[in-house]
Structure formats: C-alpha cells, structure tokens
N, C-alpha and C. Protein backbone atom coordinates (compact mmCIF):
# COMPACT_ATOMS: atom_id res chain seq x y z
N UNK A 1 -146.00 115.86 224.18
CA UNK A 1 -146.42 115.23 222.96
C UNK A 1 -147.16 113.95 223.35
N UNK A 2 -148.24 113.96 223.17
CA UNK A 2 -149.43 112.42 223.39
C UNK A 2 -148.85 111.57 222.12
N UNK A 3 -148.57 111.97 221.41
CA UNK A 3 -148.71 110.80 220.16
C UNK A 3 -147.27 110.10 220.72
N UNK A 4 -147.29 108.50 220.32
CA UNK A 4 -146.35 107.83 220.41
C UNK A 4 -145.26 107.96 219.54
N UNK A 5 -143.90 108.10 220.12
CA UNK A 5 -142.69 108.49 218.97
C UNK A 5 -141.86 107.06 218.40
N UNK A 6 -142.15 107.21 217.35
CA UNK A 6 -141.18 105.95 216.31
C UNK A 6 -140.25 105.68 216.73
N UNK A 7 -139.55 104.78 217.08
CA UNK A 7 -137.89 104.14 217.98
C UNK A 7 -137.24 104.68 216.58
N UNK A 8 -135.81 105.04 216.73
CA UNK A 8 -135.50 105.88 215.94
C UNK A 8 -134.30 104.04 215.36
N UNK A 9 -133.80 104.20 214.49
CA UNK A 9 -132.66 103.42 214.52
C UNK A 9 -131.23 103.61 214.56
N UNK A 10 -131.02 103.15 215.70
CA UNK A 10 -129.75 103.57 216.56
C UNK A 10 -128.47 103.14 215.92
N UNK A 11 -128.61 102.09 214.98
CA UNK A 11 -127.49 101.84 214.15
C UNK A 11 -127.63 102.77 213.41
N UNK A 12 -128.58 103.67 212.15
CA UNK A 12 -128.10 104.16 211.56
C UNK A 12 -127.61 105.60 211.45
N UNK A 13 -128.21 105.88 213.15
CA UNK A 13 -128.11 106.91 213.93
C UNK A 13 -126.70 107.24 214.20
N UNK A 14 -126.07 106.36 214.66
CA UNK A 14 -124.80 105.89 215.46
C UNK A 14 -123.55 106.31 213.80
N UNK A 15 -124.19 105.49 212.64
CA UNK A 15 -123.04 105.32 211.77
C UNK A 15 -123.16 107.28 211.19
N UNK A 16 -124.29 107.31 210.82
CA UNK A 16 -124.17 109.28 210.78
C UNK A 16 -123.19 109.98 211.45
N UNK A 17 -123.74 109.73 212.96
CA UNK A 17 -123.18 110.82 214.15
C UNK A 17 -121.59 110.70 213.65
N UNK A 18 -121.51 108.71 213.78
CA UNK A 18 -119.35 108.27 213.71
C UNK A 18 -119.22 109.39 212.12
N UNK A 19 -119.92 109.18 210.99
CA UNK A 19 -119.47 109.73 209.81
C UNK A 19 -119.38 110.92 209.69
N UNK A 20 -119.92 112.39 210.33
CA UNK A 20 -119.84 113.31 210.32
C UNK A 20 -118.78 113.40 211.88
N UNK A 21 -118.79 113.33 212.62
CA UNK A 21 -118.58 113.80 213.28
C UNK A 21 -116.64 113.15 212.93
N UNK A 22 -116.11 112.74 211.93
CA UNK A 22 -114.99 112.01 211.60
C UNK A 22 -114.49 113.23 210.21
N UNK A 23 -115.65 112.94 209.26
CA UNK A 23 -115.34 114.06 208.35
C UNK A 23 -115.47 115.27 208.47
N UNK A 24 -116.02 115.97 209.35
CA UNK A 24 -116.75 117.51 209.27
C UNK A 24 -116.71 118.24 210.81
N UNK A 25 -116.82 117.47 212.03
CA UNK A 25 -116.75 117.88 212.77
C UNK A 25 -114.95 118.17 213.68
N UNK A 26 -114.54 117.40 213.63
CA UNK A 26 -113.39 116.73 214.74
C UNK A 26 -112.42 117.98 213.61
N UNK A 27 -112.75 118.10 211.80
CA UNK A 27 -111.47 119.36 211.48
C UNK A 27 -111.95 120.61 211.74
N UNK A 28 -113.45 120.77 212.06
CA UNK A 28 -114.02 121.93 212.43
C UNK A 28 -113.13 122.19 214.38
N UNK A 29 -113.03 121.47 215.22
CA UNK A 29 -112.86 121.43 216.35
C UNK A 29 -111.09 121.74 216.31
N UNK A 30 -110.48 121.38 215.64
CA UNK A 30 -108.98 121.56 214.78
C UNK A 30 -108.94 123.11 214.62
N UNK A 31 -109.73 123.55 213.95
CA UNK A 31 -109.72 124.88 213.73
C UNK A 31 -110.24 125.60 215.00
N UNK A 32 -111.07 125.48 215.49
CA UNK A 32 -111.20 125.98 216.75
C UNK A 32 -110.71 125.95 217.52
N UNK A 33 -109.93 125.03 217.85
CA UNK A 33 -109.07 124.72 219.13
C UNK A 33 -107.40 125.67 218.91
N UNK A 34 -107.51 125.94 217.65
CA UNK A 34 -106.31 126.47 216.73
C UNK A 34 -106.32 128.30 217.34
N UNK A 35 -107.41 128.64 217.38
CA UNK A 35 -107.75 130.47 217.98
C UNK A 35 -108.07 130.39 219.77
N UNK A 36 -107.28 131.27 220.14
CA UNK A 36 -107.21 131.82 221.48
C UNK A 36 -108.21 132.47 221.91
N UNK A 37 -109.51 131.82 221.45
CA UNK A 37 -110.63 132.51 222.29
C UNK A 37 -110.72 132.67 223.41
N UNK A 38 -110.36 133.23 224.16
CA UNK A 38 -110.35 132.87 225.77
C UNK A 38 -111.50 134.12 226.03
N UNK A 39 -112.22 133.40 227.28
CA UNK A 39 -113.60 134.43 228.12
C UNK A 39 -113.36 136.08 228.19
N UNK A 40 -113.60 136.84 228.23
CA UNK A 40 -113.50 137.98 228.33
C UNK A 40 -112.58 138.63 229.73
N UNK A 41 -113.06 137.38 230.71
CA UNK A 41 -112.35 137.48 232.23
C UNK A 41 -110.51 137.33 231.87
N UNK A 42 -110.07 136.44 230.94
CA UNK A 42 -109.04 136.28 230.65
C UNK A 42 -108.25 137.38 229.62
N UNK A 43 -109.11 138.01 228.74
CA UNK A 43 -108.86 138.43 227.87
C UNK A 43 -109.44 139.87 227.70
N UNK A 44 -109.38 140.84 228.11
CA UNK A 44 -109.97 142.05 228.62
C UNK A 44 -110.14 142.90 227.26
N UNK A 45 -108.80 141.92 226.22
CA UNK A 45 -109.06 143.18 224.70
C UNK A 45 -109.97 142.42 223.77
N UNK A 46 -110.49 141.14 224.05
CA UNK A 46 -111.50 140.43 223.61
C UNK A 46 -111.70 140.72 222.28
N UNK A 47 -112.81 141.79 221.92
CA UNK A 47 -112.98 142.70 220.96
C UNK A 47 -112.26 143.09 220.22
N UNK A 48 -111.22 143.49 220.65
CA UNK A 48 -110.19 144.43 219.51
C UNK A 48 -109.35 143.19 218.59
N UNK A 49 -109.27 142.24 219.62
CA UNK A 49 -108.35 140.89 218.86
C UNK A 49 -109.17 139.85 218.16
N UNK A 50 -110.48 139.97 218.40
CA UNK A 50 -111.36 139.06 217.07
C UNK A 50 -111.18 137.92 217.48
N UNK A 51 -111.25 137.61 218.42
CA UNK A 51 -111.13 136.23 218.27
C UNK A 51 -112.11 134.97 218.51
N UNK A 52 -113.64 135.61 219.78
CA UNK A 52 -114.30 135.41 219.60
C UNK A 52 -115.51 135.32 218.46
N UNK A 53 -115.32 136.68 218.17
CA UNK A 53 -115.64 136.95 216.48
C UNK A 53 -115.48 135.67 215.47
N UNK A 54 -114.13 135.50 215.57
CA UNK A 54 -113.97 134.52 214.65
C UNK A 54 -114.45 132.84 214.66
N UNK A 55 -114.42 132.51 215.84
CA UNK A 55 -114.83 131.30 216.27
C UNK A 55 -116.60 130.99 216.40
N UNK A 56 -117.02 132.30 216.41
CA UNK A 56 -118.16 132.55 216.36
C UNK A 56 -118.78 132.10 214.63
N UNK A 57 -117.85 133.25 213.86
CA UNK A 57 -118.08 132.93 212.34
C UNK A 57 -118.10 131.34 212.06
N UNK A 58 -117.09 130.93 212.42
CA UNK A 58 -116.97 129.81 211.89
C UNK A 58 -117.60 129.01 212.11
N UNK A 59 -118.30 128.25 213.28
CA UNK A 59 -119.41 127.81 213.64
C UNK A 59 -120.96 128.47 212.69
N UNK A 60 -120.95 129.64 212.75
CA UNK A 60 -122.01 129.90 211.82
C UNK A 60 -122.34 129.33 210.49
N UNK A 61 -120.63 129.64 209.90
CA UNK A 61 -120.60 129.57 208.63
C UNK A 61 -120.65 127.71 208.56
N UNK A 62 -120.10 126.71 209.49
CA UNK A 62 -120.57 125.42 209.38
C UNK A 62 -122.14 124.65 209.50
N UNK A 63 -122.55 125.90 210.35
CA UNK A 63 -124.37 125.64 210.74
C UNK A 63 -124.80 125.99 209.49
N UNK A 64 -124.58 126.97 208.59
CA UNK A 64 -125.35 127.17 207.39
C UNK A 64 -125.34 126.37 206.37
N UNK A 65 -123.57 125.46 206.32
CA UNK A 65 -123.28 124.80 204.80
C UNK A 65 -124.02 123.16 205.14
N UNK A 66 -124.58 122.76 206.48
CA UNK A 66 -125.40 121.92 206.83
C UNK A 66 -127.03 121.58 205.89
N UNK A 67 -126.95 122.70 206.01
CA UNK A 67 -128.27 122.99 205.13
C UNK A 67 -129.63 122.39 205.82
N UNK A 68 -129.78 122.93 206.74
CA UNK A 68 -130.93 122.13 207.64
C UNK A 68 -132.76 122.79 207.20
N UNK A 69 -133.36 122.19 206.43
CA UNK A 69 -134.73 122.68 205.88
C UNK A 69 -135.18 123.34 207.28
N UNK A 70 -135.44 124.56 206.66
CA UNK A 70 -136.27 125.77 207.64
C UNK A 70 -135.44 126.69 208.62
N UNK A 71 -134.09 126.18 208.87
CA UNK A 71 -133.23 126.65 209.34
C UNK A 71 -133.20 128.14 209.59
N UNK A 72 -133.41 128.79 210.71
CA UNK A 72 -132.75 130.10 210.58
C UNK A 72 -131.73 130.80 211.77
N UNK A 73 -130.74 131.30 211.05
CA UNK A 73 -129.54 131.50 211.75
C UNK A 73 -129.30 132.99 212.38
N UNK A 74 -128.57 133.73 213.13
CA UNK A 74 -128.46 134.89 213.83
C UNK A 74 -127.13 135.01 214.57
N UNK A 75 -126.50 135.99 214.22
CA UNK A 75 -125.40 136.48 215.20
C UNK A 75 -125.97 137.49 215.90
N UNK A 76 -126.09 137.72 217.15
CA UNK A 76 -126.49 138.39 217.75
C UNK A 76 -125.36 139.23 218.13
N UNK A 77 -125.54 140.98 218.33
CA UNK A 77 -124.34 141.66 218.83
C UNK A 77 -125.27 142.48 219.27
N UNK A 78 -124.72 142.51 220.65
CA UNK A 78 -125.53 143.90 221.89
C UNK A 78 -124.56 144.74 222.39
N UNK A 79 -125.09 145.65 223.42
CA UNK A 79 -123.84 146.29 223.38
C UNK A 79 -124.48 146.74 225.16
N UNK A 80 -123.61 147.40 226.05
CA UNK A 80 -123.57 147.21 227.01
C UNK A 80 -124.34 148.86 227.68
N UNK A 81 -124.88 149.10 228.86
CA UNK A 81 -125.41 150.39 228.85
C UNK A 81 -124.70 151.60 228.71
N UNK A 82 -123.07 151.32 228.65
CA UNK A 82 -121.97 152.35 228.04
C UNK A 82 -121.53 152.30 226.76
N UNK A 83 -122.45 151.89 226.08
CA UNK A 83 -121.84 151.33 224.18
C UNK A 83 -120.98 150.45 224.22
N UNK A 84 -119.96 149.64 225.44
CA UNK A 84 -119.18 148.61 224.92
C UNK A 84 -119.96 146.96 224.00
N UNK A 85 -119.05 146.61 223.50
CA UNK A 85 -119.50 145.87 223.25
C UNK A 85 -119.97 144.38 224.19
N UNK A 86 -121.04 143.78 224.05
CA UNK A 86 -121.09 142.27 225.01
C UNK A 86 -120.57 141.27 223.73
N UNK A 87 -119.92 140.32 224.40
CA UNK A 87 -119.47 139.42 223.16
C UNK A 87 -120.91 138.34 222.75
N UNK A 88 -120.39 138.00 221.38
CA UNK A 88 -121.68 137.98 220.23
C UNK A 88 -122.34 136.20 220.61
N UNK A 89 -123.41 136.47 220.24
CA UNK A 89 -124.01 135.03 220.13
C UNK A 89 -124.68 135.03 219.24
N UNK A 90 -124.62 133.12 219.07
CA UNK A 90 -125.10 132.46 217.99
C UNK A 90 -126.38 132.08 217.79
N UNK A 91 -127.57 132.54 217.38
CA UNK A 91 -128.78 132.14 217.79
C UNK A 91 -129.29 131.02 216.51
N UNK A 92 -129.75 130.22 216.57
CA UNK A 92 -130.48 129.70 215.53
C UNK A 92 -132.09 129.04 216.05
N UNK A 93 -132.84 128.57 215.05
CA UNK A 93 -134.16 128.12 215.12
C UNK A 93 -134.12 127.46 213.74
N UNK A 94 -135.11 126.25 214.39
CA UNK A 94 -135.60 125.48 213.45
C UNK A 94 -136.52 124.78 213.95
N UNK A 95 -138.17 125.49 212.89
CA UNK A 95 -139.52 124.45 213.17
C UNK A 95 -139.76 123.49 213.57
N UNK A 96 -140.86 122.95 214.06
CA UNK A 96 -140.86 121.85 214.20
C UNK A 96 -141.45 121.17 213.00
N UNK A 97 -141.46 119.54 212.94
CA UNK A 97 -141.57 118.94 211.61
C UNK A 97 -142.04 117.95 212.13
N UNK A 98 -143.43 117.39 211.17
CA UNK A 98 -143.81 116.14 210.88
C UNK A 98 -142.79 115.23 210.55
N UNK A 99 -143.25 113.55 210.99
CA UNK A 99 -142.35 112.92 210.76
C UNK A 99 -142.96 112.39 209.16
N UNK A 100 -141.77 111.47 208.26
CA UNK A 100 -142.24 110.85 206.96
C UNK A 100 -143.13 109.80 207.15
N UNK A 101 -143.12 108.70 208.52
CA UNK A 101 -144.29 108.38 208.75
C UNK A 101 -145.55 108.70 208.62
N UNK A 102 -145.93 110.26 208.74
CA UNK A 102 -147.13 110.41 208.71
C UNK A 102 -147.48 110.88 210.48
N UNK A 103 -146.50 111.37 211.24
CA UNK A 103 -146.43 111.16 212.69
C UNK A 103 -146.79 112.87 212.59
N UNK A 104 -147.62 113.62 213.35
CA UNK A 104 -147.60 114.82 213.34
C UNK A 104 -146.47 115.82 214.18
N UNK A 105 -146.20 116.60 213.47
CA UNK A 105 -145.48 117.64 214.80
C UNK A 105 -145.75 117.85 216.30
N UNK A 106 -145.19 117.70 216.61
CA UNK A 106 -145.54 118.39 218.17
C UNK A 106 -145.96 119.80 217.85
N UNK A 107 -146.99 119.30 219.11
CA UNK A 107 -148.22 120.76 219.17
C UNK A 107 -147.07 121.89 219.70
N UNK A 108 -147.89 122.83 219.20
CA UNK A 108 -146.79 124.50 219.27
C UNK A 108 -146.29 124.45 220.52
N UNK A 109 -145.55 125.56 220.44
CA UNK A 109 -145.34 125.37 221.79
C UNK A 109 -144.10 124.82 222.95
N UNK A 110 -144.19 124.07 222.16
CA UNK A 110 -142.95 122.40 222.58
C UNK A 110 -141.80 123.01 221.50
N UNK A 111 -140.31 123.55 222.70
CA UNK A 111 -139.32 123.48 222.33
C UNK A 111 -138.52 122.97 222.92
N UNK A 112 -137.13 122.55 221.82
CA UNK A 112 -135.90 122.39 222.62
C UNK A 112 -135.14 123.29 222.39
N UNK A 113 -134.10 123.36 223.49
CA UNK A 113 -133.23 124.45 223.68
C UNK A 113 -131.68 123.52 223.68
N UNK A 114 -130.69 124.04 222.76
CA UNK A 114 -129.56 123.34 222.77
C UNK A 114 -128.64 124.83 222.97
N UNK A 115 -127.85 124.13 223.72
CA UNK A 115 -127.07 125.41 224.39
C UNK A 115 -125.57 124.80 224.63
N UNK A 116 -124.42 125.69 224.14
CA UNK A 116 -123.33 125.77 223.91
C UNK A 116 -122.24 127.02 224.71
N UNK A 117 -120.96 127.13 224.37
CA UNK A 117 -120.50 128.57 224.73
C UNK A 117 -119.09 127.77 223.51
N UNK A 118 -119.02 129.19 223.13
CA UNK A 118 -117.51 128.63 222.38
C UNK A 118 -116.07 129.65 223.04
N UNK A 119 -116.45 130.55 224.18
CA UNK A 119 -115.09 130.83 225.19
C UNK A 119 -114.25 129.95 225.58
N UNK A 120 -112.97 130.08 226.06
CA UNK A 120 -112.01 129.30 226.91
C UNK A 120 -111.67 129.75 227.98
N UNK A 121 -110.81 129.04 228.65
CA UNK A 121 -110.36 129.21 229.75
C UNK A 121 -109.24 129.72 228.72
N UNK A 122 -107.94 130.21 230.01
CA UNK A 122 -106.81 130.51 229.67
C UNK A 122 -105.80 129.14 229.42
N UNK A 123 -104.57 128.92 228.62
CA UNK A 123 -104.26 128.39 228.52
C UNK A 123 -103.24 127.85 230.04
N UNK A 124 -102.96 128.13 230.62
CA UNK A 124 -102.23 127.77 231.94
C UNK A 124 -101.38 127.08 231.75
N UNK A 125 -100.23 126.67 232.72
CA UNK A 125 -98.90 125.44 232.52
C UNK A 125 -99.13 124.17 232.64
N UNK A 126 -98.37 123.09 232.53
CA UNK A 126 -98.50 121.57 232.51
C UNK A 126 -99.41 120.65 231.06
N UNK A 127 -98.86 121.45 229.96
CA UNK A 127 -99.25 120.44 228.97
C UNK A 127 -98.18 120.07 229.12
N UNK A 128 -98.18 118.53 228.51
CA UNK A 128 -97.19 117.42 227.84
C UNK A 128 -96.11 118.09 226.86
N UNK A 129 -94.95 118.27 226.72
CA UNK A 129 -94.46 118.82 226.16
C UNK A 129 -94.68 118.57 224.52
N UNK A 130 -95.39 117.95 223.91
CA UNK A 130 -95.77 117.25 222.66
C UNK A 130 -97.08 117.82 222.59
N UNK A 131 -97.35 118.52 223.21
CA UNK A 131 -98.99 118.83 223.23
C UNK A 131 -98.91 120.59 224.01
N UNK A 132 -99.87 121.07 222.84
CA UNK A 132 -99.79 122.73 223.67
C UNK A 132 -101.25 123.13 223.17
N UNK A 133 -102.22 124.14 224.47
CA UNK A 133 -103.19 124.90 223.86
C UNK A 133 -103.66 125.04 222.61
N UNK A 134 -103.22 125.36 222.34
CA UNK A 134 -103.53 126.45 220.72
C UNK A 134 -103.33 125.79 219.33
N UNK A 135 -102.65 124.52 219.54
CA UNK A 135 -101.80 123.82 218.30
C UNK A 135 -102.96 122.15 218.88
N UNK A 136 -103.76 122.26 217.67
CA UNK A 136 -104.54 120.79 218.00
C UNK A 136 -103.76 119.44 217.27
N UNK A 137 -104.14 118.32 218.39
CA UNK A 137 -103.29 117.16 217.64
C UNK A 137 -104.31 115.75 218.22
N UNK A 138 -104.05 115.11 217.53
CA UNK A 138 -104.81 113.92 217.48
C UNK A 138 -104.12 112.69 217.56
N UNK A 139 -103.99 112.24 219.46
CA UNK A 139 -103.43 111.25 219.92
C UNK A 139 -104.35 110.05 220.13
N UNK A 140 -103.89 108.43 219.86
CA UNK A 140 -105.27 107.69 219.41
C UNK A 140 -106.11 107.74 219.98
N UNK A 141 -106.77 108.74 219.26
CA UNK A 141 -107.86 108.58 218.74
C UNK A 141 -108.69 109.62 219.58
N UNK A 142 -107.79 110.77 220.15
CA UNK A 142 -108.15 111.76 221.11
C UNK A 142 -107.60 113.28 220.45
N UNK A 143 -108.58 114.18 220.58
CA UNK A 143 -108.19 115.29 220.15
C UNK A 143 -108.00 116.23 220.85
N UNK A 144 -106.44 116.68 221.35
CA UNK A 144 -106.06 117.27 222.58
C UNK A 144 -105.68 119.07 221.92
N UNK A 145 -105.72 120.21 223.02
CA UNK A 145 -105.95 121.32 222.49
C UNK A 145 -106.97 121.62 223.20
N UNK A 146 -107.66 123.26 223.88
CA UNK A 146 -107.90 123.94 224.74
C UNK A 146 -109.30 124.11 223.94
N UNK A 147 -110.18 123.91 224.64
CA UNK A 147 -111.83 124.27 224.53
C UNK A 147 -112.49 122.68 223.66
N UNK A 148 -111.71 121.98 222.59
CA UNK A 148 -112.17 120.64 221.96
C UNK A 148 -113.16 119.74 222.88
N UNK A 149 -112.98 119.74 224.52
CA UNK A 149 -113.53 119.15 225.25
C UNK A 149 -114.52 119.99 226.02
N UNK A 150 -114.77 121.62 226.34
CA UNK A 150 -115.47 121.74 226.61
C UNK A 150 -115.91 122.89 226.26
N UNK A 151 -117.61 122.33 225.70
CA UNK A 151 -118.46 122.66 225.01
C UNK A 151 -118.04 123.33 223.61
N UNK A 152 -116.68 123.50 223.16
CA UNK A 152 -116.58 124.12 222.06
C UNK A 152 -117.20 123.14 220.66
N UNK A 153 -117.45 122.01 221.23
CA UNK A 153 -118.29 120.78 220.44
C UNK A 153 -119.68 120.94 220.00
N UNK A 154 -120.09 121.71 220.89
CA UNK A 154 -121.77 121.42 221.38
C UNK A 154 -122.65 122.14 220.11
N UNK A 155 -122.14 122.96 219.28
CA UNK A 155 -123.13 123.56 218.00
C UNK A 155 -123.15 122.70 217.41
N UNK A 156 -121.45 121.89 217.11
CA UNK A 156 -121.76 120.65 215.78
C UNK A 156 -122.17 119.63 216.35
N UNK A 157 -122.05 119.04 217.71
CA UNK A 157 -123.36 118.30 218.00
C UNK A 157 -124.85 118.27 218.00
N UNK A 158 -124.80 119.85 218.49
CA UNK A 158 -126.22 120.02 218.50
C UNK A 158 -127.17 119.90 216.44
N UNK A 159 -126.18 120.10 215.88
CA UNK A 159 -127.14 120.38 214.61
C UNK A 159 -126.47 118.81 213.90
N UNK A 160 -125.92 118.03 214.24
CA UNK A 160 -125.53 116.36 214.17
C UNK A 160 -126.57 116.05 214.53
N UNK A 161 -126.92 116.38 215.79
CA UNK A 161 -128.36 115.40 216.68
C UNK A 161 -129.13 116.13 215.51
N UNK A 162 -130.02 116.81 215.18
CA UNK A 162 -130.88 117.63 214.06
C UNK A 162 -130.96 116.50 212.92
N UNK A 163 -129.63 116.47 212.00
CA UNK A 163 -129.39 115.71 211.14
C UNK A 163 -129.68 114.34 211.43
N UNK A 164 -129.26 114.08 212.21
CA UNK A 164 -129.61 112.14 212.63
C UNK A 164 -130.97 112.31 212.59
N UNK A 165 -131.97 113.39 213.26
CA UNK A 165 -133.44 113.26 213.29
C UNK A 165 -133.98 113.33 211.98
N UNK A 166 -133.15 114.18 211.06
CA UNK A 166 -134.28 114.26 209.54
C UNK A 166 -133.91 113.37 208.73
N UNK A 167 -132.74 112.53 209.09
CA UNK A 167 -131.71 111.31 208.02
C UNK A 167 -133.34 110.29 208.80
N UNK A 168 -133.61 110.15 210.07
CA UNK A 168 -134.40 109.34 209.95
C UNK A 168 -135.82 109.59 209.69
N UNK A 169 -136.01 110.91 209.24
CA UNK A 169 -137.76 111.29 208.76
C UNK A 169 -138.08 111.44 210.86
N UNK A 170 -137.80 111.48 211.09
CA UNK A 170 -138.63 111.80 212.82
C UNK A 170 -139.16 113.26 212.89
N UNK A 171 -140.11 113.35 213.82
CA UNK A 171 -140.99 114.43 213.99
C UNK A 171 -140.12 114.69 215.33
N UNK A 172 -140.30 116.70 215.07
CA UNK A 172 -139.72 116.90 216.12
C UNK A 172 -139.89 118.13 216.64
N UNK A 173 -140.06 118.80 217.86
CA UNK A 173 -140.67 119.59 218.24
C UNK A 173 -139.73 121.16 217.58
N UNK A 174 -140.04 122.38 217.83
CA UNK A 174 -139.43 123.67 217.29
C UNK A 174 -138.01 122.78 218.30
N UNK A 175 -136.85 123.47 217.57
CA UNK A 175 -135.77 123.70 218.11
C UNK A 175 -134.90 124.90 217.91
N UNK A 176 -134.18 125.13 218.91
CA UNK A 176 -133.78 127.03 219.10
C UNK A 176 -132.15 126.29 219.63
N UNK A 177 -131.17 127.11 219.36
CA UNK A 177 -129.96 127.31 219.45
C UNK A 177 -129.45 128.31 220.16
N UNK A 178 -128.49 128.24 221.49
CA UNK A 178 -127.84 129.70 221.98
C UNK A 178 -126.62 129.12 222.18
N UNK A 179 -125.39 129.36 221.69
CA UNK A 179 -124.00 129.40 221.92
C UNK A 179 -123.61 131.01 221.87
N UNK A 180 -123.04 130.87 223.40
CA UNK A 180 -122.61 132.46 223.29
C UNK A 180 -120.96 131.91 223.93
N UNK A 181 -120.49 133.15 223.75
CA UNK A 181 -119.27 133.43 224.02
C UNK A 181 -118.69 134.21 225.41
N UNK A 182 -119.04 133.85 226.15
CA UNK A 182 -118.78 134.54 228.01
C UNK A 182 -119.97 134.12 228.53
C-alpha cells in the first residue's frame, strides 16, 4: 500500500479490545474451554463425539452475531480419500474497505491472513487441585482451563482486531480467516 495509513487511536483502540474482550470474549473462551476438544491424535473418535463440531459452531455462531459489513463465513467439511471424515474448518473473508477519511482501499490483491486452530492437547496430570481442564475458572484476573491460552482465542481476536479497525473508520486490505481443528 503507497498511500500513507492514518495512526489509528490507541486509546480508543485499547478501551474496545479491554470492553469486548471482558463482555463477549473471555465467556465465549468459558465455554470453550468447558468441551474436550482434543486433536484427533488424542482423540481417535473425534467425529462420532462432536466435539470439535461443536467448538467449531460456536465460534461461527459468535463471528456471525459480530456483524462485520461484507462479512462472509464458511464451515468447511472434506473428507479424506477413503470417505472419512477430515475435521472441519472455519473459513471466513472480508473485503477490503476504504477508510471514512476518504483513504482508499488497498489495491487488490493485498491480503491478510489470520489463522487460528481451536484443537487441544490432552488434558494430562498436575493441575492445582482447585483448577481442572475442562471446568474454566477465573483466578485474578487469569482464565485457567485447557486450550483458553492456546490459540483457542485467536478467532475472537482476530475479528476484535477487524472491529477496532471499522470502530476507527481505517482502510484495510481483503482479510481471510482459517481456524481449523487438527
């Protein structure tokens, strides 16, 4: 992109990200952290127990009630060269956009790619006895529970960062979404 980009404002950037990510995100991560998604390596009946499925939905169904102008969303389901199933991913896209300045889009072309996985590891031994996998809890000011820390965050960040860009009118190149599950 040649054209010069508007400094965004980081305070009001900052108070968004703290406000959603307090109301909407951290009980979304509650619920997720709540299902035994574990990788397919851990979990061999994957499929039959839904559980990726479900964690999958739910992330969808939070990317949609966002309501992001131009937005378009996709569960992807493939299947393997013996008909099994591959576990599902989340695809989304969204245009790129002029800013309210008057700042043009980035020329075609120019994407970002935000990328996620919402699998787990297995739950394994040595939680705190006050603290277990599957049961999320919120010690100050930390939200402990299996996948909350990694990447099971990264959709409602990724479409937070989105939101902070159109709360401030910024121009911004196409953006594409892949959270998969294994």
């Amino acid at each position: 992109m040649n054209a010069r980009i508007p400094a965004l404002d980081s305070q009001a950037v900052g108070a968004l990200v703290d406000e959603r990510w307090r109301t909407s995100i951290v009980p979304e991560l509650q619920r997720y952290i709540a299902v035994p998604a574990k990788s397919p390596a851990f979990d061999p009946a994957w499929a039959d127990h839904g559980y990726l499925d479900a964690v999958l939905r739910q992330a969808a169904d939070w990317v949609q009630a966002q309501r992001i102008p131009g937005l378009q969303l996709e569960i992807l389901r493939l299947q393997q060269a013996d008909g099994q199933p591959r576990t599902p991913v989340l695809f989304f896209e969204i245009p790129a956009s002029a800013g309210r300045d008057g700042s043009p889009a980035p020329a075609s072309g120019e994407t970002v790619l935000m990328y996620g996985h919402l699998d787990k590891q297995p739950e394994f031994n040595g939680w705190r006895s006050d603290l277990g996998p599957w049961t999320p809890k919120i010690v100050d000011d930390r939200l402990y529970g299996r996948g909350g820390a990694d990447d099971g965050y990264a959709v409602y960040a990724s479409i937070t960062a989105v939101q902070a860009l159109k709360a401030q009118g910024a121009a911004h190149p196409r953006i594409v979404g892949l959270i998969e599950t294994c």
